[in-house]
N, C-alpha and C. Protein backbone atom coordinates (compact mmCIF):
# COMPACT_ATOMS: atom_id res chain seq x y z
N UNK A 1 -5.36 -16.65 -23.37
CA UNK A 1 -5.41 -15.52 -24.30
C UNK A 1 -6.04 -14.30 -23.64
N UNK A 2 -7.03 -14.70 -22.62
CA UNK A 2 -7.83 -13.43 -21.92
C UNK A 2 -6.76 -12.69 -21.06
N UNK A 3 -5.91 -13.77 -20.48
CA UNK A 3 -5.40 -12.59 -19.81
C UNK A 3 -4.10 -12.35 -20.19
N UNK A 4 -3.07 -12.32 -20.71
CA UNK A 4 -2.26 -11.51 -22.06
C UNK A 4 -2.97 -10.45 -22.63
N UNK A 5 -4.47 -10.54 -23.14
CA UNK A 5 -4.93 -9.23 -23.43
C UNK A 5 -5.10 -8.29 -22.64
N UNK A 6 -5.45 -8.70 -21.46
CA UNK A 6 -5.70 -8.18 -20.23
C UNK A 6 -4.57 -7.75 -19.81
N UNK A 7 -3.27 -8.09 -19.90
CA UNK A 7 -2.03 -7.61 -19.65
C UNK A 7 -1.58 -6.12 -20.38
N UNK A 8 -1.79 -6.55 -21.38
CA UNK A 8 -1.33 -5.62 -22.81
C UNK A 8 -2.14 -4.21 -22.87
N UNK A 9 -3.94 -4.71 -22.30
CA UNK A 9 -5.07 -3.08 -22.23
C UNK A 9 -4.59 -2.19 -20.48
N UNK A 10 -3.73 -3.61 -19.93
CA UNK A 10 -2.97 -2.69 -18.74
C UNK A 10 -1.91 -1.88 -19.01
N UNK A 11 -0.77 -2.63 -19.58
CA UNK A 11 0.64 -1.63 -19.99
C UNK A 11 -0.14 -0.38 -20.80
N UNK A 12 -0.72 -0.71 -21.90
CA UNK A 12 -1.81 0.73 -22.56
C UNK A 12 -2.00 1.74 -21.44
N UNK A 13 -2.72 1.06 -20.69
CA UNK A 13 -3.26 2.26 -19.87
C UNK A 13 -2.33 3.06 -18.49
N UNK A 14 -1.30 2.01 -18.11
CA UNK A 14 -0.77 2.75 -17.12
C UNK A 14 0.47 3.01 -17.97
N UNK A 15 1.21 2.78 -18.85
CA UNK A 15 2.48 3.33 -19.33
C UNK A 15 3.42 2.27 -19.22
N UNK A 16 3.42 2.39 -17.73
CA UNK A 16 4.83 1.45 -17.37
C UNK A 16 3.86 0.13 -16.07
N UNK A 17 4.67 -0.62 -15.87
CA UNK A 17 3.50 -1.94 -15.22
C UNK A 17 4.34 -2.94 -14.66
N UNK A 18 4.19 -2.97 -13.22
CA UNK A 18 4.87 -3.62 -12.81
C UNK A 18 4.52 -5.12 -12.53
N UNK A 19 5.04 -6.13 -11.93
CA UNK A 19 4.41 -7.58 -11.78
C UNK A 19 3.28 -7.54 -10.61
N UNK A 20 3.55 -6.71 -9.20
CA UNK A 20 2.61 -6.45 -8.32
C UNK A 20 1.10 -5.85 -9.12
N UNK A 21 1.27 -5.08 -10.71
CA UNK A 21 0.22 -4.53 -10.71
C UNK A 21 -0.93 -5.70 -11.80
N UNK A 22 0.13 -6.67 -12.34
CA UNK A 22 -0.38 -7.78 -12.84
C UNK A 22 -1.08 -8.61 -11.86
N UNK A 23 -0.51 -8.52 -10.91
CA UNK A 23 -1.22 -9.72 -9.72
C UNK A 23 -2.38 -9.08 -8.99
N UNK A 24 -2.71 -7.52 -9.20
CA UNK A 24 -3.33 -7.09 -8.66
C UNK A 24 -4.59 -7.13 -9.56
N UNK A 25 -5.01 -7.62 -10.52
CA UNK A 25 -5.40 -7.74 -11.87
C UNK A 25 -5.92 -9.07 -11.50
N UNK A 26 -5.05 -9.47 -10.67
CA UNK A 26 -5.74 -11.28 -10.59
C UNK A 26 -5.44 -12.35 -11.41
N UNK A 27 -4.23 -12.22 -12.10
CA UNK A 27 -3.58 -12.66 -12.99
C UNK A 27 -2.16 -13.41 -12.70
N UNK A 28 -1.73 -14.28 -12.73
CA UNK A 28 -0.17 -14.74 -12.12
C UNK A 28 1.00 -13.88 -12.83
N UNK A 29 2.11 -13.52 -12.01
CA UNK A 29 2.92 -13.01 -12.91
C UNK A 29 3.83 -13.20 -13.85
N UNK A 30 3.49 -14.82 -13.99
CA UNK A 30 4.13 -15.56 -15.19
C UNK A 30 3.69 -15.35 -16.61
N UNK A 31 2.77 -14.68 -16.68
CA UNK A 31 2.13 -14.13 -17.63
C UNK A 31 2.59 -13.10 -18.29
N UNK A 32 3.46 -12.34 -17.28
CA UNK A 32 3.85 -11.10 -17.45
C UNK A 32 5.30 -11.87 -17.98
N UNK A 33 5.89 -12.47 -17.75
CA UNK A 33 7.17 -12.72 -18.32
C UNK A 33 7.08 -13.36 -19.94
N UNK A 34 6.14 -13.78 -19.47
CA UNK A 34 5.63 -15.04 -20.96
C UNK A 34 5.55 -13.69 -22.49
N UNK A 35 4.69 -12.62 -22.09
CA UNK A 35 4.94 -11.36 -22.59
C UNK A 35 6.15 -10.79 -23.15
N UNK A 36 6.50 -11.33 -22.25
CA UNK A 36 8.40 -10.32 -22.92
C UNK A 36 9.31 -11.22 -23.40
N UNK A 37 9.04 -12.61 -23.11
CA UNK A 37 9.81 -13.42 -23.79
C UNK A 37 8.87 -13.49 -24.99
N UNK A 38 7.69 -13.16 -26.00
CA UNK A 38 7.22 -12.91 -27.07
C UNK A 38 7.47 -11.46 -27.41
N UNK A 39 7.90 -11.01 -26.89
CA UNK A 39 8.54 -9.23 -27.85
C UNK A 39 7.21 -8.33 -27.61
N UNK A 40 5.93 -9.02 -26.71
CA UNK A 40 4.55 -8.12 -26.78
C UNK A 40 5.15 -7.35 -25.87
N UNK A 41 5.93 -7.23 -24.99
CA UNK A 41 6.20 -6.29 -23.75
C UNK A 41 7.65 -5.99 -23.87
N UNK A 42 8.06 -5.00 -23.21
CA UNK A 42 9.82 -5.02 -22.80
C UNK A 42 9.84 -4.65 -21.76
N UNK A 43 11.18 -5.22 -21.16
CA UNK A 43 11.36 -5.30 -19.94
C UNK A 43 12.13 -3.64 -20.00
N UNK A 44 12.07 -2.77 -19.72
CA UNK A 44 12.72 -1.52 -19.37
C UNK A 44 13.74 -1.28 -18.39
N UNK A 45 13.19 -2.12 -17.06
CA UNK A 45 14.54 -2.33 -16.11
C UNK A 45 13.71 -3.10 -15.01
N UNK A 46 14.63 -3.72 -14.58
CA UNK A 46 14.05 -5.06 -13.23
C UNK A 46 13.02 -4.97 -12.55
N UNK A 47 12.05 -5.46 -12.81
CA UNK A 47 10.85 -5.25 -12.51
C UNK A 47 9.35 -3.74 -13.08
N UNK A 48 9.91 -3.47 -14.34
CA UNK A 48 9.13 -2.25 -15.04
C UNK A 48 9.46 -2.90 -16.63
N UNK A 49 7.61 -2.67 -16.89
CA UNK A 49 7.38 -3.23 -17.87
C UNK A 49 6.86 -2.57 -18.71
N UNK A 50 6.73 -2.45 -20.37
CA UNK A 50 5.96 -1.38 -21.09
C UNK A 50 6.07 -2.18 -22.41
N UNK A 51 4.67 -1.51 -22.92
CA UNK A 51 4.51 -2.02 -24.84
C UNK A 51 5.65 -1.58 -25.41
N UNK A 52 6.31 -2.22 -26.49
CA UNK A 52 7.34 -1.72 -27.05
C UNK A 52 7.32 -0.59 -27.92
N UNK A 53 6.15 0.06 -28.42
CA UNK A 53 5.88 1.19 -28.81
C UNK A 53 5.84 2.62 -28.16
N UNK A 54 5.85 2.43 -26.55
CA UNK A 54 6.01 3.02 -25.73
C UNK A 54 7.01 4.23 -25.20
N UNK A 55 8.01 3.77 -25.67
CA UNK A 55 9.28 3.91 -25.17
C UNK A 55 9.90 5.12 -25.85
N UNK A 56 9.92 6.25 -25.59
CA UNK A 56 10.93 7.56 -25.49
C UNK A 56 11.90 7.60 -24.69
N UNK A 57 13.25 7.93 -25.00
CA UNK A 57 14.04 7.91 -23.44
C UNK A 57 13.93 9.17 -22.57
N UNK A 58 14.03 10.29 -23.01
CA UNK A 58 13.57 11.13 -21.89
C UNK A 58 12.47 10.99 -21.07
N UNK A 59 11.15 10.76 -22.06
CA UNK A 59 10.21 10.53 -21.20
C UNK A 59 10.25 9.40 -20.13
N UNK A 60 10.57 8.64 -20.65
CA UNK A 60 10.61 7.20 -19.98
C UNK A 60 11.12 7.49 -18.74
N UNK A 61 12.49 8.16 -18.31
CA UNK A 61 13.18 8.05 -17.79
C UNK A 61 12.14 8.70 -16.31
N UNK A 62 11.50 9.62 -16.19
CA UNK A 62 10.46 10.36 -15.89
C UNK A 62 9.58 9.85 -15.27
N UNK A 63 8.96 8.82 -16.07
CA UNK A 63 7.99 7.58 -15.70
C UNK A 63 8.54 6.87 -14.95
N UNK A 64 9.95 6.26 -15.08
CA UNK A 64 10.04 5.32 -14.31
C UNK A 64 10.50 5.91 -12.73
N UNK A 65 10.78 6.98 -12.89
CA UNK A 65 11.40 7.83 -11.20
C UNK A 65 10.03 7.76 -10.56
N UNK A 66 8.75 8.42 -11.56
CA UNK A 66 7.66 8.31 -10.26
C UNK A 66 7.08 6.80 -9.76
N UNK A 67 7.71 5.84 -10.98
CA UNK A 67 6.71 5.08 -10.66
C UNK A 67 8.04 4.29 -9.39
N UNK A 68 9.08 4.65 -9.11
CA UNK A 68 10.07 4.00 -8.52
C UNK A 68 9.57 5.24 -7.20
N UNK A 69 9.73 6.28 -7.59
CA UNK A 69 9.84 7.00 -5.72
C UNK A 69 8.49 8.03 -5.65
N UNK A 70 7.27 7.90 -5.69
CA UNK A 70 5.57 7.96 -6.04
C UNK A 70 6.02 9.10 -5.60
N UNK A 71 6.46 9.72 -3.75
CA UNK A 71 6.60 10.60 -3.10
C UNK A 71 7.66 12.16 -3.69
N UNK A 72 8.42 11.23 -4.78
CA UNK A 72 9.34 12.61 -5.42
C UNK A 72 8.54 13.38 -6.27
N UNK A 73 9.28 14.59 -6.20
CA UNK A 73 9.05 15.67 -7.63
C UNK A 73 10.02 16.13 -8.46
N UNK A 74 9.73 15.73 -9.47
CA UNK A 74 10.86 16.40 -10.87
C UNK A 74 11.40 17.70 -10.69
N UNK A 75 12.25 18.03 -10.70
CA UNK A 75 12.97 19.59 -9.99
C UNK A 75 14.12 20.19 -10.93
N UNK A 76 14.41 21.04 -10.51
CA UNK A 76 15.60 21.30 -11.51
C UNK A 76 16.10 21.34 -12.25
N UNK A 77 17.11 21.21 -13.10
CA UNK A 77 17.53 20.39 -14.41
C UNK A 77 16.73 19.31 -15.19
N UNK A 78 15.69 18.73 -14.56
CA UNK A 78 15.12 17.77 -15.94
C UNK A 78 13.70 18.53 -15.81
N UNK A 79 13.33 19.30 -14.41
CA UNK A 79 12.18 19.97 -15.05
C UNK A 79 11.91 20.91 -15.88
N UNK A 80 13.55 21.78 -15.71
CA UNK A 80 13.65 22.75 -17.17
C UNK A 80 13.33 22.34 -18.19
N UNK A 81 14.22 21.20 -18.05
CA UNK A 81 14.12 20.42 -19.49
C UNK A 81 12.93 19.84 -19.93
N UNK A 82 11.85 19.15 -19.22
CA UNK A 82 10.30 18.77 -19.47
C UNK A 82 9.92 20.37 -19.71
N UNK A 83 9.89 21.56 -19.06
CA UNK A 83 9.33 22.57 -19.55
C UNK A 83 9.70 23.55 -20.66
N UNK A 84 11.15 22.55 -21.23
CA UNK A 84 11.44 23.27 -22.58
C UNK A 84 12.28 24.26 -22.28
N UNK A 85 12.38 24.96 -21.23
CA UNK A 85 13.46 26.14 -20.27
C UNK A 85 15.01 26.22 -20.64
N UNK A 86 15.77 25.09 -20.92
CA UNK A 86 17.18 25.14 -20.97
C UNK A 86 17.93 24.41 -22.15
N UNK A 87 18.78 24.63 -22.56
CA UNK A 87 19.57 24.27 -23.41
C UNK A 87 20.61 22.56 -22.78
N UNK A 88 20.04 22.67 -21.44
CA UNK A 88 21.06 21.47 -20.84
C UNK A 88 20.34 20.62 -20.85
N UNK A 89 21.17 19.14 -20.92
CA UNK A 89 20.84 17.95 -21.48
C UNK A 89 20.89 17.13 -19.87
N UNK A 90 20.18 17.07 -18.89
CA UNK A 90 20.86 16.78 -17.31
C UNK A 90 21.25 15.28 -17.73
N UNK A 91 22.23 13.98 -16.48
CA UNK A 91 22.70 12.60 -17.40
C UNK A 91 21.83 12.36 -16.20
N UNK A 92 21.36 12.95 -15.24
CA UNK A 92 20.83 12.57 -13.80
C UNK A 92 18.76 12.82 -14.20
N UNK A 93 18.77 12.11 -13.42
CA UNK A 93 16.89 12.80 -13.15
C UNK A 93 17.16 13.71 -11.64
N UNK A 94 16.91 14.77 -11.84
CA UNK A 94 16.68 15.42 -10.44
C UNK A 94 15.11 15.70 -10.08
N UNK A 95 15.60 15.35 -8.51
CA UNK A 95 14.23 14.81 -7.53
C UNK A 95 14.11 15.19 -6.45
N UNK A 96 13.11 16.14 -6.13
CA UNK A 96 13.34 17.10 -4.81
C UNK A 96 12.24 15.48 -3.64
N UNK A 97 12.37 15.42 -2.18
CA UNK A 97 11.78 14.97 -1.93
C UNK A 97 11.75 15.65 -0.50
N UNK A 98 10.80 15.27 0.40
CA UNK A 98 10.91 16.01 1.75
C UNK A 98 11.58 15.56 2.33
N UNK A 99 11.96 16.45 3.67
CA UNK A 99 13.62 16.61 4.38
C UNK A 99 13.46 14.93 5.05
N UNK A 100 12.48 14.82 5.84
CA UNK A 100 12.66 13.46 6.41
C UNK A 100 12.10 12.43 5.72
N UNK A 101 11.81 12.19 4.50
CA UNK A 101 11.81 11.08 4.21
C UNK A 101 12.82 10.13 3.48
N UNK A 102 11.90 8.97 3.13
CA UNK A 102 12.95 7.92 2.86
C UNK A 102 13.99 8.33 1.52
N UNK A 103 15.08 7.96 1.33
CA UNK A 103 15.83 8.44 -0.08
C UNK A 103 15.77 7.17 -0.65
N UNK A 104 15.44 7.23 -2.31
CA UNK A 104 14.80 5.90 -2.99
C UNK A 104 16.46 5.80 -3.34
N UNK A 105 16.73 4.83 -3.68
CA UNK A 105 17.63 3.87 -3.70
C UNK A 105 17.54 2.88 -4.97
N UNK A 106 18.25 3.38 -6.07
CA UNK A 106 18.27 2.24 -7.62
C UNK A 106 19.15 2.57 -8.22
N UNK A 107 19.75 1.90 -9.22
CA UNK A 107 20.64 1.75 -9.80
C UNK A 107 20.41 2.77 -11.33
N UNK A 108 19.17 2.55 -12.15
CA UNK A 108 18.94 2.85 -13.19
C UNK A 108 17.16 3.86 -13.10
N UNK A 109 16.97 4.59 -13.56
CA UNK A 109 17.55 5.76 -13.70
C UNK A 109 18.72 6.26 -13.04
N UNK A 110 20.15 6.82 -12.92
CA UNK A 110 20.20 7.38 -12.27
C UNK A 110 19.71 9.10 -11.27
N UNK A 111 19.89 9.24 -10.21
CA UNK A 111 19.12 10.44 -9.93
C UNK A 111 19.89 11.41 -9.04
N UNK A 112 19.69 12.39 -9.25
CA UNK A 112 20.08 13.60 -8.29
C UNK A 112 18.99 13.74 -7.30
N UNK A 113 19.41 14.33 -6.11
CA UNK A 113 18.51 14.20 -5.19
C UNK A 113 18.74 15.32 -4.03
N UNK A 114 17.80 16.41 -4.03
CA UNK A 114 17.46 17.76 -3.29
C UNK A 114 16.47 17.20 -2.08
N UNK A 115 17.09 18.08 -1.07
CA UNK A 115 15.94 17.83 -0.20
C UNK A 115 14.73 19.42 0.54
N UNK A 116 13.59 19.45 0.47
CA UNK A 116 13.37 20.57 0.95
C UNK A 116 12.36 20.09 1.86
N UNK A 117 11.58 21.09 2.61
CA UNK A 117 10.61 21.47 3.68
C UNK A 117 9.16 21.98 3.80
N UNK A 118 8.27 21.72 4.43
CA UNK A 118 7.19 22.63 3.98
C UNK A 118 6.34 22.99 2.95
N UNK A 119 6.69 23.92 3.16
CA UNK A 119 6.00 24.97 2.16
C UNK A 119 6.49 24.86 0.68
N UNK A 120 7.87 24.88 1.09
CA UNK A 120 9.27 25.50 0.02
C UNK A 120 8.80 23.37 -1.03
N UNK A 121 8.57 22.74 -0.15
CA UNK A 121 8.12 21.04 -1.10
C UNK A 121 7.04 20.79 -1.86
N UNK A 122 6.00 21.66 -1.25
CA UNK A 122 4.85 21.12 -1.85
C UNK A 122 3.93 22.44 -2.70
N UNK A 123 4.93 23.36 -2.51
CA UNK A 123 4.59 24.90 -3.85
C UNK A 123 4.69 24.56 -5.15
N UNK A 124 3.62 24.66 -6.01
CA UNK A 124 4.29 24.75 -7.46
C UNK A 124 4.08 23.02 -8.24
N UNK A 125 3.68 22.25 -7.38
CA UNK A 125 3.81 21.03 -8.16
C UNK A 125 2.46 20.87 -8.92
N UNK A 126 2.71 20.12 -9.76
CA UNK A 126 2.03 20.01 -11.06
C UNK A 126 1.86 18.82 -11.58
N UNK A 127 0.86 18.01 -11.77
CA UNK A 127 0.42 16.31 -12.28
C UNK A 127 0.65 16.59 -14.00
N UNK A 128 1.72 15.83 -14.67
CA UNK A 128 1.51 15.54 -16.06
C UNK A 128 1.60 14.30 -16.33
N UNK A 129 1.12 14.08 -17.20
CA UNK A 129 1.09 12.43 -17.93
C UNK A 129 2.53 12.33 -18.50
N UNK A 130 3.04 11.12 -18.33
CA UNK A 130 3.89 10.99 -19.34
C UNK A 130 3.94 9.44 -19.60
N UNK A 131 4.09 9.17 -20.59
CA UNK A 131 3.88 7.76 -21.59
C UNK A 131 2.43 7.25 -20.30
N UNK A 132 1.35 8.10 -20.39
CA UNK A 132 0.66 7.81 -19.41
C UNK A 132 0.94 7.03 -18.06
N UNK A 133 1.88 8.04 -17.80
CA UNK A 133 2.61 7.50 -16.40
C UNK A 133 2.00 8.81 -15.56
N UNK A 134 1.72 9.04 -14.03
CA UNK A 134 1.14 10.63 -13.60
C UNK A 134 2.85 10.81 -13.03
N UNK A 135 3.25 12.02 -13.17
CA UNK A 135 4.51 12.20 -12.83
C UNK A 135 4.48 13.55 -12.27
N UNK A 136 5.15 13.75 -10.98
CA UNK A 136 4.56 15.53 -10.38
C UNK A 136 5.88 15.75 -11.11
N UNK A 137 5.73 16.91 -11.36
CA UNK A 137 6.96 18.11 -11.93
C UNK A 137 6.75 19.58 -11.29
N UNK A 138 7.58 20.47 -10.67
CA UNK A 138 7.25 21.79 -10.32
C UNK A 138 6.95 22.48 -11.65
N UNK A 139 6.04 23.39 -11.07
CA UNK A 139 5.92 24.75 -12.02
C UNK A 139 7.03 25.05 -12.53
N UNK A 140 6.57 26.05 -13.99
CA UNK A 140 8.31 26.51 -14.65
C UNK A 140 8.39 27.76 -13.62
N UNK A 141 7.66 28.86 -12.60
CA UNK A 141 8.30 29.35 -12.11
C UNK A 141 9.07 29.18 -10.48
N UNK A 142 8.07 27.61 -10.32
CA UNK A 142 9.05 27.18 -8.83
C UNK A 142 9.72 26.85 -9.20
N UNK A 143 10.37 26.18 -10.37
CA UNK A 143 11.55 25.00 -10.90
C UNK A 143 12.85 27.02 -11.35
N UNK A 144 12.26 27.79 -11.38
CA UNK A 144 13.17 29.46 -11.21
C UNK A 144 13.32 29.22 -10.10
N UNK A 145 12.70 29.70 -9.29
CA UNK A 145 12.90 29.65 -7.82
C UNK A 145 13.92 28.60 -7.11
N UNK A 146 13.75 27.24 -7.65
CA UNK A 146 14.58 26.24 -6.84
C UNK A 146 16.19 26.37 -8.07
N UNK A 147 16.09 27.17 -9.14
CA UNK A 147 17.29 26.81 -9.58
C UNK A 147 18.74 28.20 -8.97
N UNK A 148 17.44 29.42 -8.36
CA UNK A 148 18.45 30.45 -7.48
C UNK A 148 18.57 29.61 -6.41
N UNK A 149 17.62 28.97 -5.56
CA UNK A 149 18.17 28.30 -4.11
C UNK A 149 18.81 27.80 -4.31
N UNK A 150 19.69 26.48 -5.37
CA UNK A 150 20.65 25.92 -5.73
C UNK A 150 21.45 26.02 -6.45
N UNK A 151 21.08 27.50 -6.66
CA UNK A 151 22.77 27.97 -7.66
C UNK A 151 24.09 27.21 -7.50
N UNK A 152 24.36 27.08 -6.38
CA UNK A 152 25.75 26.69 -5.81
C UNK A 152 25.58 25.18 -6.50
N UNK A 153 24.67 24.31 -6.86
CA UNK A 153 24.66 23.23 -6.74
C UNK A 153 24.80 23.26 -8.48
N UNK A 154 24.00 23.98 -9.68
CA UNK A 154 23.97 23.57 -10.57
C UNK A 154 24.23 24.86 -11.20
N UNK A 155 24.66 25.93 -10.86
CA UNK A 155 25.62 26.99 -11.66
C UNK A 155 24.75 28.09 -11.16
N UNK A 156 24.81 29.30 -11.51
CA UNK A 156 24.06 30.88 -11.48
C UNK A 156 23.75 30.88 -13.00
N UNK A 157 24.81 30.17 -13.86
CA UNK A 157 24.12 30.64 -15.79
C UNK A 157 23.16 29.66 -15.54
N UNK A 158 22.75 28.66 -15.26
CA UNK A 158 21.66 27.48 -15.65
C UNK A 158 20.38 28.59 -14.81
N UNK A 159 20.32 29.08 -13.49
CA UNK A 159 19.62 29.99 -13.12
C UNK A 159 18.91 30.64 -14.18
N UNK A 160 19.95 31.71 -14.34
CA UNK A 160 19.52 33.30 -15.13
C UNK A 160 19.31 32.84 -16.84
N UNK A 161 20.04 31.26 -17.26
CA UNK A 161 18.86 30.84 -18.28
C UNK A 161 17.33 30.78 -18.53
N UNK A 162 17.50 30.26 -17.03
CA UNK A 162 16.41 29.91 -16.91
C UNK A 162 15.24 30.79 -16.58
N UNK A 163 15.69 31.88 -16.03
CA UNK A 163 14.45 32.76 -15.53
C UNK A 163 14.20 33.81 -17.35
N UNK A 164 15.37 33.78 -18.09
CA UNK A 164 14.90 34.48 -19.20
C UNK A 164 14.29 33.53 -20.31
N UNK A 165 14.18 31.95 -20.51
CA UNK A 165 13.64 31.57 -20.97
C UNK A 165 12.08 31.29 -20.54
N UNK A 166 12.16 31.42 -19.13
CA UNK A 166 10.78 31.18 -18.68
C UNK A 166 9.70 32.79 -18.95
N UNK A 167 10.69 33.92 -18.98
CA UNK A 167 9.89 35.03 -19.09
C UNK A 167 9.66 35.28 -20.87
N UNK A 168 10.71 34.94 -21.58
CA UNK A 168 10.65 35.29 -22.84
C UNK A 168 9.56 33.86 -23.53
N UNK A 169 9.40 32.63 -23.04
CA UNK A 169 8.42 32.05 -23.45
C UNK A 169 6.99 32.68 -22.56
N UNK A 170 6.90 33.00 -21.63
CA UNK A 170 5.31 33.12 -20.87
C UNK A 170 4.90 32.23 -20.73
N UNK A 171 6.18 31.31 -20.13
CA UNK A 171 5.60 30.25 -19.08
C UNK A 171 5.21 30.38 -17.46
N UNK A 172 5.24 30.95 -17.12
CA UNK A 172 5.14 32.23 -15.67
C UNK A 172 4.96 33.54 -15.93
N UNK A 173 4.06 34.13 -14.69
CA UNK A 173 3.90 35.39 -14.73
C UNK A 173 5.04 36.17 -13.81
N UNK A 174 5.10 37.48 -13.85
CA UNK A 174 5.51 38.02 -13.30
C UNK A 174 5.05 38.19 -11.75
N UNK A 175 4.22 37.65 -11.62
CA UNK A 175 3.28 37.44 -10.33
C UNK A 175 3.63 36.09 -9.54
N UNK A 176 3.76 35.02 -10.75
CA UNK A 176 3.97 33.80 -10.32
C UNK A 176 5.21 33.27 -9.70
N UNK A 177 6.38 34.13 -10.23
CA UNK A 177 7.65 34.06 -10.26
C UNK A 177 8.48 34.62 -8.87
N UNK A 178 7.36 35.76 -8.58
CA UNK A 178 7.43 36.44 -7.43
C UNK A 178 6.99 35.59 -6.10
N UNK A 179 5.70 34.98 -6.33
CA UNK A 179 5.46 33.96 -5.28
C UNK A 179 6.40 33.06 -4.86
N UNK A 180 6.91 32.12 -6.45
CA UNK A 180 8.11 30.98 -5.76
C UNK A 180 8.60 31.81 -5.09
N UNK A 181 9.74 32.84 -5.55
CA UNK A 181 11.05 33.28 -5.04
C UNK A 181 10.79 33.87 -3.14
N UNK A 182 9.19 34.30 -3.15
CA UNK A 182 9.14 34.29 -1.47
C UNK A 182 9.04 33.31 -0.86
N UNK A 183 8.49 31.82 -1.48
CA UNK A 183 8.20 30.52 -1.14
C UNK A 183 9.62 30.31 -0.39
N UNK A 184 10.32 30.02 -2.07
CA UNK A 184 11.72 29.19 -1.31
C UNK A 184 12.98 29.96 -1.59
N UNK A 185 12.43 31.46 -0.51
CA UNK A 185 13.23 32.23 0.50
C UNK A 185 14.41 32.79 -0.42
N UNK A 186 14.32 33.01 -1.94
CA UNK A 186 15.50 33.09 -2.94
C UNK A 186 14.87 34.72 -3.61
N UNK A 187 13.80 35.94 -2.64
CA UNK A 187 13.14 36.97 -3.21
C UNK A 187 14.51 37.99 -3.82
N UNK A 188 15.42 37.90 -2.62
CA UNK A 188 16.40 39.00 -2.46
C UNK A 188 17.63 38.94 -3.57
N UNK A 189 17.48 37.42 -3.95
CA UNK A 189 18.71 36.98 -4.80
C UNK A 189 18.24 37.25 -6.61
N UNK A 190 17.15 36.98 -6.07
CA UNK A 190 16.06 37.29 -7.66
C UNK A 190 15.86 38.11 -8.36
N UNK A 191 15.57 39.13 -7.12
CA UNK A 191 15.44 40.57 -7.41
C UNK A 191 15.67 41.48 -8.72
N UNK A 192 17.07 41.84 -8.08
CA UNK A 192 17.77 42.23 -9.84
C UNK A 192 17.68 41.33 -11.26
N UNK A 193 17.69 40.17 -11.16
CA UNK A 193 17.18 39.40 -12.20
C UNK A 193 15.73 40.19 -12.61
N UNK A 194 14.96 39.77 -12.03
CA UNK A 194 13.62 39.74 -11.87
C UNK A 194 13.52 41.10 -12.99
N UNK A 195 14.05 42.03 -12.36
CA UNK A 195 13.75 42.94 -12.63
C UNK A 195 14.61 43.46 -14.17
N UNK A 196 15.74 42.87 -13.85
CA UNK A 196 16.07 43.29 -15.32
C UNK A 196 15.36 42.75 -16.43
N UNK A 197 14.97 41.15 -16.52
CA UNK A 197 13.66 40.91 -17.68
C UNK A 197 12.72 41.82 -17.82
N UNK A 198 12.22 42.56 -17.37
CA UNK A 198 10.73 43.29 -17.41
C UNK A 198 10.90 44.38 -18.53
């Protein structure tokens, strides 16, 4: 009974819970199955586990990318969408990660997958909780910035949505917006945008 409880004040606290993090607990991970074959846990997808009260699908979906690729960041299309920015519904999680590393590899979530460099990778990111999962997401005005660098990839309207929902909410400054767009090298393309909001 101690450790089922002990299972259950874990899924609480980390969100989502895998069998490595049961064993790390000191606990066998038969315990963890014994759980979900009683309805106290659900299995979410092969090997990710959560209270059944837990469970949002957007969010979820979120949780389970960081807790599947630790090294990605939420980008683009679903970070609009975590920051409230767009009217689009993405079917993908998009996930910027750096140029040489590994590309995570799963079946469920599916994911879109950007690669950047430097400066232009590690500008703008931001720690939020979700179903107390830590999940990086860019800023709403780097997630502007990366949606002119990839116009070609996800339209110019999802763009220039996006930079007038981010200015007409005051989720970015006019200061802030200016930084991404020199970050990731998109100042010149911005510009007239930029400037027509003001």
């Amino acid at each position: 009974m101690q450790r089922k409880k002990k299972i259950l004040d874990l899924a609480g606290k980390l969100g989502l819970i895998r069998p490595r993090d049961v064993e790390a607990a000191g606990i066998p991970r038969q315990y963890l199955y014994r759980l979900c074959s009683s309805g106290s846990l659900v299995r979410v997808e092969r090997g990710l586990y959560a209270l059944p009260n837990a469970l949002r699908s957007e969010a979820i979906t979120l949780a389970e990318v960081a807790k599947r690729a630790p090294n990605a960041v939420i980008c683009l299309l679903s970070a609009l969408q975590f920051h409230d920015l767009t009217t689009q519904a993405p079917h993908r999680v998009w996930i910027a990660i750096e140029n040489k590393r590994w590309e995570p590899k799963f079946d469920y979530p599916p994911i879109e997958l950007v690669r950047l460099t430097g400066r232009a990778f590690n500008f703008g990111i931001e720690e939020h909780k979700v179903n107390r999962v830590s999940v990086k997401i860019y800023s709403p005005a780097k997630t502007v910035a990366d949606c002119f660098k990839f116009r070609n990839k996800i339209g110019l309207d999802v763009a220039l949505e996006a930079i007038r929902e981010t200015w007409r909410s005051r989720k970015a400054t006019m200061d802030e917006l200016w930084q991404a767009a020199n970050v990731c090298r998109v100042a010149n393309v911005m510009r007239p945008y930029l400037e027509a909001v003001i």
